[in-house]
Protein backbone atom coordinates (compact mmCIF):
# COMPACT_ATOMS: atom_id res chain seq x y z
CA UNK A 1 64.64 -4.68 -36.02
CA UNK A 2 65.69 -7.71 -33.75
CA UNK A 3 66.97 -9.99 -36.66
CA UNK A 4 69.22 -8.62 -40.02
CA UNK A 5 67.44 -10.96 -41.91
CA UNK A 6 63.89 -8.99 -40.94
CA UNK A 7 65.48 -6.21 -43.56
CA UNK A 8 64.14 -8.78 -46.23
CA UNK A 9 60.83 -6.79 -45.28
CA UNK A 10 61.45 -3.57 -46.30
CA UNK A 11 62.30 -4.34 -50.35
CA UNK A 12 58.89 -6.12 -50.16
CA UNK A 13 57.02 -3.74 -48.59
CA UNK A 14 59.09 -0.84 -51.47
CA UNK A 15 57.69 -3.07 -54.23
CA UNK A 16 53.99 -2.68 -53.00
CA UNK A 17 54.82 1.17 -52.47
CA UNK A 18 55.34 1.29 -55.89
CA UNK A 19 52.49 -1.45 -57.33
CA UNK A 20 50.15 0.73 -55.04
CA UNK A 21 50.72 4.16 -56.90
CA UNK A 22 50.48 2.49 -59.90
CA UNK A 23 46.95 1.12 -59.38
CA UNK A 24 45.90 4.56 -58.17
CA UNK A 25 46.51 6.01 -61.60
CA UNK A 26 44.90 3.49 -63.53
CA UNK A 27 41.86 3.91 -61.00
CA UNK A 28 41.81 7.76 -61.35
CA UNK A 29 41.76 6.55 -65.19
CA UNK A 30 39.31 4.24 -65.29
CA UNK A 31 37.01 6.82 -63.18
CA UNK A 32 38.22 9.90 -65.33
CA UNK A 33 36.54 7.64 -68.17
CA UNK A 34 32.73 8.27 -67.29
CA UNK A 35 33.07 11.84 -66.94
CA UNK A 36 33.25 12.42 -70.72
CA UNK A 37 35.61 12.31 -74.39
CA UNK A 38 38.23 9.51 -73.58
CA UNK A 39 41.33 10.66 -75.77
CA UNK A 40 42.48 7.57 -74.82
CA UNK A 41 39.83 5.18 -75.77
CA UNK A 42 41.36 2.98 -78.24
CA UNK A 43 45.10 3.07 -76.47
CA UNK A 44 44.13 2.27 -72.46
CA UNK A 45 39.65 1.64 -72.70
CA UNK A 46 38.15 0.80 -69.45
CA UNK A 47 38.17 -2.96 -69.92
CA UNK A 48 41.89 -2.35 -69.36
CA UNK A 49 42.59 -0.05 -67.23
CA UNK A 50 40.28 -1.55 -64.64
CA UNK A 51 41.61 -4.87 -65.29
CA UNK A 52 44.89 -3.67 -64.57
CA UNK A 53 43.52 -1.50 -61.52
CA UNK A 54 41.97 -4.69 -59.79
CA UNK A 55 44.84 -7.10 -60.45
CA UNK A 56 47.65 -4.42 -59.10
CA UNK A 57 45.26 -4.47 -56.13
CA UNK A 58 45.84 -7.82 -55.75
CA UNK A 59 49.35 -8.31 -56.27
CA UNK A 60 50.39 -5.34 -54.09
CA UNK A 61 48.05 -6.60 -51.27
CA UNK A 62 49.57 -10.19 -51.64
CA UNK A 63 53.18 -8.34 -51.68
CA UNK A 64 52.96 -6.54 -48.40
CA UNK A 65 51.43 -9.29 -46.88
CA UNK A 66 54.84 -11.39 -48.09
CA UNK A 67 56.73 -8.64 -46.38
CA UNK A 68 54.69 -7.98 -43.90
CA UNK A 69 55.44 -12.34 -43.13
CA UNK A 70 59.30 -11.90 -43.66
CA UNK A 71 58.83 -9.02 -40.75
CA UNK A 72 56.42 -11.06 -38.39
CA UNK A 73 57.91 -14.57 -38.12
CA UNK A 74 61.47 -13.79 -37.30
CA UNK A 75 60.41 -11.68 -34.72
CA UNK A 76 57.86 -13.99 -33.41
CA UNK A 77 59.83 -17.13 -33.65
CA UNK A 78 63.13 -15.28 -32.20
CA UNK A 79 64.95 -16.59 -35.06
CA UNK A 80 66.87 -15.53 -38.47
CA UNK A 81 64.92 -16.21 -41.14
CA UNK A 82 65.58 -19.76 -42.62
CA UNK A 83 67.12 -18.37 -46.41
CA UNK A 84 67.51 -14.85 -47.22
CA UNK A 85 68.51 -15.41 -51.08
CA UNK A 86 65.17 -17.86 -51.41
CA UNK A 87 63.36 -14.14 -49.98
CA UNK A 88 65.42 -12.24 -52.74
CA UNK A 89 64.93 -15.01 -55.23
CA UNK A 90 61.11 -15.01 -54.50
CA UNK A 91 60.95 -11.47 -54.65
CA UNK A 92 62.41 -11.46 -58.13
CA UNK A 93 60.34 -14.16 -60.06
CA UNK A 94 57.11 -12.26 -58.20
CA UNK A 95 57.79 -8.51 -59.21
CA UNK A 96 58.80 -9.84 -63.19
CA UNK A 97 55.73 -11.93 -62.88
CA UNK A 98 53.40 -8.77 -62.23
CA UNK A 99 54.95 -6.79 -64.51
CA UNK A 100 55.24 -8.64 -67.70
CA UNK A 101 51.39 -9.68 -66.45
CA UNK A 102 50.56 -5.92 -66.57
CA UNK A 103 52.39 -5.38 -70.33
CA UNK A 104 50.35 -8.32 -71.16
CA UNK A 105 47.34 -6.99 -70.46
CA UNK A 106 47.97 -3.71 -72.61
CA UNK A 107 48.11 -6.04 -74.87
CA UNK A 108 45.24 -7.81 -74.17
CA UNK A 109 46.93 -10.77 -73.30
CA UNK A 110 45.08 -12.33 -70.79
CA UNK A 111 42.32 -14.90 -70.09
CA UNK A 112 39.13 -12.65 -69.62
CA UNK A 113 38.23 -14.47 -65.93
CA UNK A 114 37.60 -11.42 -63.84
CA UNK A 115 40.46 -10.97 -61.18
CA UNK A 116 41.96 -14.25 -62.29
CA UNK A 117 43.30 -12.95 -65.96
CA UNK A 118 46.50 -14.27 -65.35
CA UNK A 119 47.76 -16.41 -68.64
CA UNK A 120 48.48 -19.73 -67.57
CA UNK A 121 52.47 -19.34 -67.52
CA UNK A 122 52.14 -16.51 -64.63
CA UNK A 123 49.40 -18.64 -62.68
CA UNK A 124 52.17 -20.81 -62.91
CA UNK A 125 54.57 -18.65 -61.48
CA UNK A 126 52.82 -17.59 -59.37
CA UNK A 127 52.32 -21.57 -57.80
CA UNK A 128 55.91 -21.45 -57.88
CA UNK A 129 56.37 -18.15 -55.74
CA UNK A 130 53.99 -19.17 -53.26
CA UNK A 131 55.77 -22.51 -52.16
CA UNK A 132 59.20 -20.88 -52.25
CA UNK A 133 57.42 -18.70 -49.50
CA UNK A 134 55.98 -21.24 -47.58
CA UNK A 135 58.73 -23.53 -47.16
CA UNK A 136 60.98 -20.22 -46.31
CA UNK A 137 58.35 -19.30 -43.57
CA UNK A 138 57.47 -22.88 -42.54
CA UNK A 139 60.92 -24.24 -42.02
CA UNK A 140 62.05 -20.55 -39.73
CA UNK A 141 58.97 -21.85 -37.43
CA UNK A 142 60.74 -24.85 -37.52
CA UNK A 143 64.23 -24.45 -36.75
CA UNK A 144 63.26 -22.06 -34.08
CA UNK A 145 61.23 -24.46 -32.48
CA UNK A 146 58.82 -21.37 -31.01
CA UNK A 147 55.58 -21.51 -32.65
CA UNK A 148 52.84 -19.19 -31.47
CA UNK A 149 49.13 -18.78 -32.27
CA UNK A 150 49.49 -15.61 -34.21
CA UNK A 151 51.99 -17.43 -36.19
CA UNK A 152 49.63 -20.24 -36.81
CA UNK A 153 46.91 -17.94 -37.94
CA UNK A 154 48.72 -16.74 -40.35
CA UNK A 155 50.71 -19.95 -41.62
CA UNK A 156 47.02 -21.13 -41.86
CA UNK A 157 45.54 -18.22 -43.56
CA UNK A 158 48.51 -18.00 -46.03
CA UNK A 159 48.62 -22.01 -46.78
CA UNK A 160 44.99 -21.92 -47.69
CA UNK A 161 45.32 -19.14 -49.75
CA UNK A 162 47.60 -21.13 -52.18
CA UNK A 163 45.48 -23.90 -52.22
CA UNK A 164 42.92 -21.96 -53.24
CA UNK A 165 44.62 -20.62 -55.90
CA UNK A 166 44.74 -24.10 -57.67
CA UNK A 167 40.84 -23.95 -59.15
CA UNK A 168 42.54 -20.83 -61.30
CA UNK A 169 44.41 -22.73 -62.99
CA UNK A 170 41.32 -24.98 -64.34
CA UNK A 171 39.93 -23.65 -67.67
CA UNK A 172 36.47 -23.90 -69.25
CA UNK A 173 34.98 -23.04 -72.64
CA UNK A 174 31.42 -22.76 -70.63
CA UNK A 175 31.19 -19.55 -68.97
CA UNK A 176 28.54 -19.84 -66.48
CA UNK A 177 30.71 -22.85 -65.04
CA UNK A 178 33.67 -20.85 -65.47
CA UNK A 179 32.56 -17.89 -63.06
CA UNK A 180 31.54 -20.97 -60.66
CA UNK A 181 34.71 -22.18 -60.01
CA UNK A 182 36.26 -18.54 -59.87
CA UNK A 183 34.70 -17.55 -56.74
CA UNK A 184 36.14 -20.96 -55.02
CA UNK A 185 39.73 -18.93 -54.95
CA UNK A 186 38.49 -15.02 -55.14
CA UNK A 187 35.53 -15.16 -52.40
CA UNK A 188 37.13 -17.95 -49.99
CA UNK A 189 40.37 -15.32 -50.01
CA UNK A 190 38.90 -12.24 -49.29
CA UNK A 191 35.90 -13.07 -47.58
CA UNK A 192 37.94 -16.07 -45.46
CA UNK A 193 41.23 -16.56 -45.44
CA UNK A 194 42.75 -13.21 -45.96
CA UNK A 195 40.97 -12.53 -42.98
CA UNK A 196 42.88 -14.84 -41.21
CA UNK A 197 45.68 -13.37 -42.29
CA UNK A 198 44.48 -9.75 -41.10
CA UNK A 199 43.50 -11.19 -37.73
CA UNK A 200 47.28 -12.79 -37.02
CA UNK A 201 48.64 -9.34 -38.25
CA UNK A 202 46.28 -7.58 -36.19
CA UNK A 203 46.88 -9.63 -33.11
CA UNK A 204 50.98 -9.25 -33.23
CA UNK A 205 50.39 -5.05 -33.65
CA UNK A 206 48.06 -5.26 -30.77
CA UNK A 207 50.44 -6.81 -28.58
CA UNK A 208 53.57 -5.34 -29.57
CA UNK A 209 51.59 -1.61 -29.13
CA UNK A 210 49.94 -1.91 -26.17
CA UNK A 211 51.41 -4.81 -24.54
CA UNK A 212 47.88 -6.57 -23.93
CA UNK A 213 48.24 -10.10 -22.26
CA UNK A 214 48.39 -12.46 -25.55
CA UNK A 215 46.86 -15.33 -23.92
CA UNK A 216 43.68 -13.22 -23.71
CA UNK A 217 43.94 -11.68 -27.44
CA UNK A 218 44.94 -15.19 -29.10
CA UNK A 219 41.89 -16.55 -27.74
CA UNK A 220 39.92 -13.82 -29.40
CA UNK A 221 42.08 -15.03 -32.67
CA UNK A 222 40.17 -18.53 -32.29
CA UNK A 223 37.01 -17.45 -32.03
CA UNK A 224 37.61 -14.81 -35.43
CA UNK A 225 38.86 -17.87 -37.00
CA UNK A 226 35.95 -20.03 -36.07
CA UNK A 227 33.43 -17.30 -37.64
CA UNK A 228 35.92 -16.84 -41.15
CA UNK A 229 35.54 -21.12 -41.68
CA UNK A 230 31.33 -21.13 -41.14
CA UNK A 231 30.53 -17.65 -42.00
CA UNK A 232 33.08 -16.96 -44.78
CA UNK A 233 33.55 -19.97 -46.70
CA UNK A 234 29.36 -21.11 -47.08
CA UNK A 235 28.84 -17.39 -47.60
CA UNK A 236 29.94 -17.91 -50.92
CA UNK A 237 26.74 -18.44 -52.21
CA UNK A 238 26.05 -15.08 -52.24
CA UNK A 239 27.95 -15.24 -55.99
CA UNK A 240 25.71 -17.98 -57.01
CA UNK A 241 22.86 -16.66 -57.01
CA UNK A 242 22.03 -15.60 -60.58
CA UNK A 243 24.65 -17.63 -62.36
CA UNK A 244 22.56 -20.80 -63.55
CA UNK A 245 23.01 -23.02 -60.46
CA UNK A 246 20.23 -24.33 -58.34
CA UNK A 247 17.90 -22.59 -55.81
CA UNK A 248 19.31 -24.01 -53.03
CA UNK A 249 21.93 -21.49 -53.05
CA UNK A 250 20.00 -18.76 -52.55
CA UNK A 251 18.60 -19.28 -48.58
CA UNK A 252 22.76 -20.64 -48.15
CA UNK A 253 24.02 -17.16 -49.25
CA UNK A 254 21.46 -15.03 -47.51
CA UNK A 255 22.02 -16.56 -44.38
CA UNK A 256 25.54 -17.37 -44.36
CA UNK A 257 26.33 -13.80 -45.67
CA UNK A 258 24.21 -12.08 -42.78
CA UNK A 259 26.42 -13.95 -40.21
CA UNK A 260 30.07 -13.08 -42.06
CA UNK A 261 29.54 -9.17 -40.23
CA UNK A 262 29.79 -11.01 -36.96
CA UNK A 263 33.70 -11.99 -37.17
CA UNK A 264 34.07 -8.11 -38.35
CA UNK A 265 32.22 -7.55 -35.46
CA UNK A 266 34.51 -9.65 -33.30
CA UNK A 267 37.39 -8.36 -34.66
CA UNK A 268 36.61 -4.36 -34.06
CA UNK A 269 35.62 -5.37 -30.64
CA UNK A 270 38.78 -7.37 -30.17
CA UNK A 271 41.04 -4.75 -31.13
CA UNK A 272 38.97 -1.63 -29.12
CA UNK A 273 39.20 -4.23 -26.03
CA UNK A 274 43.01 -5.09 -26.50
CA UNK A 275 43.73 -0.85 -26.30
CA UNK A 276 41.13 0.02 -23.87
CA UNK A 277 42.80 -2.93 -21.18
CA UNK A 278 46.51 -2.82 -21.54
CA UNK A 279 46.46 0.98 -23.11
CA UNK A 280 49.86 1.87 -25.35
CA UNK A 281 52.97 0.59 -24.62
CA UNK A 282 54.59 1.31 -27.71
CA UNK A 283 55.26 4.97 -29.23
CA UNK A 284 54.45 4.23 -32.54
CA UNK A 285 51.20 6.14 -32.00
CA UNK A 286 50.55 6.18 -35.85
CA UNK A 287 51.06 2.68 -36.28
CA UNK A 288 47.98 2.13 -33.67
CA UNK A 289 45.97 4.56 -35.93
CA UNK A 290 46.58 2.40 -38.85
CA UNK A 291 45.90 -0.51 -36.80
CA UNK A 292 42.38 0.11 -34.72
CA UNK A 293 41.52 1.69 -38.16
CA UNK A 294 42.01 -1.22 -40.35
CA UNK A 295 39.83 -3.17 -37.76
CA UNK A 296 36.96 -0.47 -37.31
CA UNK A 297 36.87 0.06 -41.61
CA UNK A 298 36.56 -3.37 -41.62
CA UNK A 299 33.24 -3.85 -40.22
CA UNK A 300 31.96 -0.51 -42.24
CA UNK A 301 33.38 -1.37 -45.61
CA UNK A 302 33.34 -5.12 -45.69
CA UNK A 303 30.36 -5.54 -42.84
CA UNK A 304 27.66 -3.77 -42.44
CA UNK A 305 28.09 -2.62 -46.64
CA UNK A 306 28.57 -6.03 -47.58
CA UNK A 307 25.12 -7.03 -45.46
CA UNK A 308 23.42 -4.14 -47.45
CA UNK A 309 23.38 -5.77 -50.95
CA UNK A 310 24.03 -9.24 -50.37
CA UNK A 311 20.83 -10.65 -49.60
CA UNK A 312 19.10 -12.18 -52.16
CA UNK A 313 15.93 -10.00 -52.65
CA UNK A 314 18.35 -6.88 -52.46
CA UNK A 315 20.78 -8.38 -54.65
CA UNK A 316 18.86 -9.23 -57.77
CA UNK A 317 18.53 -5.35 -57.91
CA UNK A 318 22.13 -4.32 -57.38
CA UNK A 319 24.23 -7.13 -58.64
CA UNK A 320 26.85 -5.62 -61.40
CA UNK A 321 26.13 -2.28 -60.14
CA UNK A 322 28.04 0.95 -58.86
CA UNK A 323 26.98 -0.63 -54.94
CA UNK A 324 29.28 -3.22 -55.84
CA UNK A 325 32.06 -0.83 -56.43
CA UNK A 326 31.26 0.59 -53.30
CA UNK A 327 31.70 -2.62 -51.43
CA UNK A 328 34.50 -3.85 -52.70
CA UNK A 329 36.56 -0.05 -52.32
CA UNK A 330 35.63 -0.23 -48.91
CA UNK A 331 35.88 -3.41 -47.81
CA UNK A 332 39.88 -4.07 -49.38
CA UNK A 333 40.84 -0.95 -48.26
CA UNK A 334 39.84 -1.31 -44.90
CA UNK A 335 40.85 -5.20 -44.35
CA UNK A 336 44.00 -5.42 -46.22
CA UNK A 337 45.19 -2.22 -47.32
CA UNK A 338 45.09 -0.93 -43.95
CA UNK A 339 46.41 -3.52 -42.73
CA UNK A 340 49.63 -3.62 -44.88
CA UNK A 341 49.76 -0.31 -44.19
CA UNK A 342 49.87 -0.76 -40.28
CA UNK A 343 52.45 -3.14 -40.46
CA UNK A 344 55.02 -0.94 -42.39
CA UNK A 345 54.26 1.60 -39.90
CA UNK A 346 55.34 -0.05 -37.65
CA UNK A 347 58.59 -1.46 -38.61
CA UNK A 348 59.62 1.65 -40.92
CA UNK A 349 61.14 3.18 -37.79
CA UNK A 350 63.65 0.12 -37.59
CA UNK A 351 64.89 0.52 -41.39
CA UNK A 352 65.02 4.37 -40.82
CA UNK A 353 66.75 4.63 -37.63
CA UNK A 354 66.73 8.68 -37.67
CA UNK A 355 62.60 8.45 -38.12
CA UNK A 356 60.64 8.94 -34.77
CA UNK A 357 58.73 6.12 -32.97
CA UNK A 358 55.85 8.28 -33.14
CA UNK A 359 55.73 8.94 -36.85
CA UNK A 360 56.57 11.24 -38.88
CA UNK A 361 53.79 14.61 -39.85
CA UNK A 362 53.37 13.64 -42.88
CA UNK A 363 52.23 10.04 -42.14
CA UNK A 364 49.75 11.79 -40.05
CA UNK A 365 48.22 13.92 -42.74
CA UNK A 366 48.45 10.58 -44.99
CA UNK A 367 46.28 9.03 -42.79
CA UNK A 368 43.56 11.24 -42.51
CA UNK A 369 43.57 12.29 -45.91
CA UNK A 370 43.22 8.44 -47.14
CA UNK A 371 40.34 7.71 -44.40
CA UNK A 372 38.40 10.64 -45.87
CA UNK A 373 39.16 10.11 -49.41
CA UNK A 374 38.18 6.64 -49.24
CA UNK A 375 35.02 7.33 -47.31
CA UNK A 376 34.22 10.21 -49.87
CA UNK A 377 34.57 7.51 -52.64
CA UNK A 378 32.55 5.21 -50.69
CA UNK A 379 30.01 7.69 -50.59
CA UNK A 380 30.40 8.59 -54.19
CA UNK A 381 29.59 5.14 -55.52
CA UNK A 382 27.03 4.92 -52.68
CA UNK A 383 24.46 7.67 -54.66
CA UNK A 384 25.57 6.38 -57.83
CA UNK A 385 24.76 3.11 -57.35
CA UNK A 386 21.48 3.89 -55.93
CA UNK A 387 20.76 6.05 -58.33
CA UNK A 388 21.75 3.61 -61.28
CA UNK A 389 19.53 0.97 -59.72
CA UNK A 390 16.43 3.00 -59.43
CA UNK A 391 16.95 4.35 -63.09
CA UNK A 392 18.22 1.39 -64.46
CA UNK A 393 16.42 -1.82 -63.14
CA UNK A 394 13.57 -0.48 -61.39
CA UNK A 395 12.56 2.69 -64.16
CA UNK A 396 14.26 0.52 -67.28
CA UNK A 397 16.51 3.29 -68.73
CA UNK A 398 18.93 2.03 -70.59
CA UNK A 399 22.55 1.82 -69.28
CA UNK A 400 24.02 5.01 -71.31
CA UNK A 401 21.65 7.02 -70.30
CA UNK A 402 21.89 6.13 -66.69
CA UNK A 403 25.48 7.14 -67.47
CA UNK A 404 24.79 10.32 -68.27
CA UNK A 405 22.64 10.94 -65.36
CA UNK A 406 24.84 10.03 -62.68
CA UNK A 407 27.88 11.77 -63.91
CA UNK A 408 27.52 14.67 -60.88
CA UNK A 409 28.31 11.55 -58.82
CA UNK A 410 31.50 10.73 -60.35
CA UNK A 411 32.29 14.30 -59.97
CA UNK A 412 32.23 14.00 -55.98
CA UNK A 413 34.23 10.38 -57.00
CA UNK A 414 36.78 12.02 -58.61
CA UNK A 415 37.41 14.90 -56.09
CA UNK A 416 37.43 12.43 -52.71
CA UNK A 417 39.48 10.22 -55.01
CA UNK A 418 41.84 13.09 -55.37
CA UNK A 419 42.23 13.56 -51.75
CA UNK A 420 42.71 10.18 -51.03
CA UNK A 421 45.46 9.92 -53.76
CA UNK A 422 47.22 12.77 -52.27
CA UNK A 423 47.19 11.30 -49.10
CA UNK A 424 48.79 7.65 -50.73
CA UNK A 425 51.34 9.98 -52.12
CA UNK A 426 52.40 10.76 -49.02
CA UNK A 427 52.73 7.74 -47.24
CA UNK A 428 54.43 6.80 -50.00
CA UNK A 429 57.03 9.75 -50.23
CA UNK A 430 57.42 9.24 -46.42
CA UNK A 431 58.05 5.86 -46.94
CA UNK A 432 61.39 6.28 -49.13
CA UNK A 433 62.25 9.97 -48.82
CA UNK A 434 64.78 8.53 -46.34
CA UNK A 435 67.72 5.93 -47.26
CA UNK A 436 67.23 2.59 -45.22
CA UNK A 437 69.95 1.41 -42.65
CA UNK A 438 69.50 -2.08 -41.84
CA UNK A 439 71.31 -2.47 -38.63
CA UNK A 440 69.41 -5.02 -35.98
CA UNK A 441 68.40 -3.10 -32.36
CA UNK A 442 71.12 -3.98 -29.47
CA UNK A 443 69.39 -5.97 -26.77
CA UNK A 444 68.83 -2.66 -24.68
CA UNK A 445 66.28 -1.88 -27.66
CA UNK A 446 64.96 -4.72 -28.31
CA UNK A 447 63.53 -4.84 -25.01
CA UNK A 448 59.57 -4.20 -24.65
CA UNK A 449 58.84 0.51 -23.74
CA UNK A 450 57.62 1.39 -20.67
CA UNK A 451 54.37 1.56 -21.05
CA UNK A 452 52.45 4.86 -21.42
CA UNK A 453 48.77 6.25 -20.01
CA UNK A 454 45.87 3.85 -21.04
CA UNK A 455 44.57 4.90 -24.36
């Protein structure tokens, strides 16, 4: 830690530790549900604990990104950060915000728009959090006077992803027009400019571990961003298609979503490149893990799965089904979870300053134990989903009795989801099983490690 006001970043990134165990257990809930009796059907159904379980994704993601920001941009712009107590202040409204939203929602106080259930007064709040944050971040870059591509990337990615926010606050009684207008903030964010976001995150890590020339791995940034604005943003359409709007919007989708693999592609090949040129010049060794392996999950989980079901003769089979779930676990994890995950990594060792560089044993284990859990899920709702379309669309079973029929998968769900809860349980445990000391590296340390064998 170069700058004091850089410990900002840990309090964010201990609020997301905690948001991200909670929306484990109300995912091991909401799968526990299919298996059988629910004692708890009229206290927690599945309409609410999966609401709850998709929006803590959400906020937790958008939290360590905030952190993850409050980390990045001092460093980058060789600066203290421009108001600490805005950070704190920011921090506050954000973390009351998310948790009266998820009381609400017990409650079932919300609006009913999928991911976007937030009552008006928290979408409000929420408005209000997000300009606090950019005027914090925008006016370090400022007084610094250093402003560097990464930076941009993800000034860029995170500006856009508050204007996009404004179409949820627009309401209407008509549903079909309703879901419309949805996916102009939820698919333009995770299918555009969160990836922007990833890609600056993934460029600093890449050149702060191996040292790789950024000239070279910034111009790999514009040509990721290029692909997010005409793949991502058109390939929209692929929600469109069986919601009431014209034809049109079916040859848009299929095509546009067939190219949005390619910036996954560019991005995997980007960071193998980056480590295979300049090698490791950094000991965080797990921090690289988390880092190559957000960008490789990436193109599996968002790419290549995402192409599976998203064309348009594929997808009037498997739209609203288990593939979906499998998807979407796959593709957040991978992108942003990961990513989140790199980035503490990577600066835990500065809050903790007995913790090894090279990360700790039980990070290790946490790792590997996620990465197979979540592909074991993946997996899981893979068969499932296959097996609910055949039964369900193609054979015209009705939907409880395709329950009932592909309950052996959620058995294999529910054991990989295990493993990869035990392995979030450790990261987490490692994360604060040690009191932070937020003391800023003397120049000696703050200097770039010799740098090791190529990797």
């Amino acid at each position: 830690m170069r700058y004091q006001s850089q410990s900002v970043a840990y309090w964010y990134f201990a609020v997301a530790m905690v948001l991200f165990g909670l929306q484990l257990v109300f995912g091991l809930l909401s799968a526990a549900k299919y298996l059988g009796p629910d004692p708890l059907l009229y206290i927690l159904p599945f309409d609410v604990t999966k609401m709850i379980h998709t929006n803590l994704l959400i906020v937790w993601v958008l939290t360590g990104f905030m952190g993850a920001t409050y980390w990045m941009v001092p460093d980058e712009s060789r600066t203290e950060l421009y108001s600490v107590k805005l950070a704190y202040v920011q921090l506050g409204l954000w973390t009351l915000m998310g948790v009266s939203a998820v009381i609400g929602y017990l409650f079932r106080y919300g609006t009913g728009n999928k991911l976007l259930e937030q009552p008006l007064p928290h979408k409000l709040v929420i408005v209000v959090v997000m300009l606090m944050f950019l005027y914090n971040v925008g006016m370090t870059i400022k007084r610094s006077g250093r402003f560097t591509t990464t930076e941009g990337v993800l000034l860029l990615g995170v500006g856009l992803a508050a204007v996009l926010y404004l179409p949820a606050l627009l309401h209407f009684e008509n549903y079909t027009v309703s879901i419309f207008y949805r996916w102009w903030t939820i698919h333009p964010w995770v299918e555009g400019v969160w990836e922007m976001i990833q890609g600056g995150f993934l460029a600093y890590l890449l050149i702060r571990l191996s040292g790789a020339d950024r000239e070279v791995l910034e111009k790999w940034l514009y040509v990721i961003v290029g692909l997010v604005f005409i793949a991502g943003i058109l390939g929209t359409a692929h929600h469109y298609y069986w919601v009431g709007v014209p034809a049109y919007w079916l040859p848009i989708g299929g095509i546009f979503s067939a190219l949005e693999p390619v910036a996954l592609v560019a991005m995997a090949m980007y960071a193998y490149s980056a480590m295979r040129r300049a090698g490791l010049a950094h000991p965080n060794t797990l921090a690289l893990h988390w880092t190559l392996g957000s960008a490789v999950f990436t193109l599996f989980g968002a790419g290549l799965l995402g192409l599976a079901h998203t064309f348009p003769a594929v997808n009037k089979w498997t739209h609203g089904t288990l593939i979906t779930a499998m998807h979407g676990h796959a593709a957040f994890y991978g992108a942003y979870a990961m990513i989140v995950l790199a980035m503490i990594t990577y600066a835990l060792p500065s809050f903790q300053r007995a913790r090894s560089e090279r990360g700790s044993a039980l990070g290790y284990w946490s790792f590997w134990l996620q990465l197979g859990g979540m592909f074991g899920m993946t997996l899981s709702f893979a068969t499932a989903g296959i097996a609910q379309v055949y039964l369900e669309r193609i054979l015209g079973l009705g939907f409880l009795d395709t329950q009932l029929k592909i309950q052996v998968h959620f058995l294999m769900l529910i054991a990989t989801a295990a493993l990869f809860a035990v392995g979030v349980a450790l990261f987490i445990w490692d994360f604060f099983r040690a009191a932070p000391r937020f003391e800023p590296a003397g120049e000696g340390e703050a200097t770039p490690r010799p740098r090791s064998a190529p990797a």
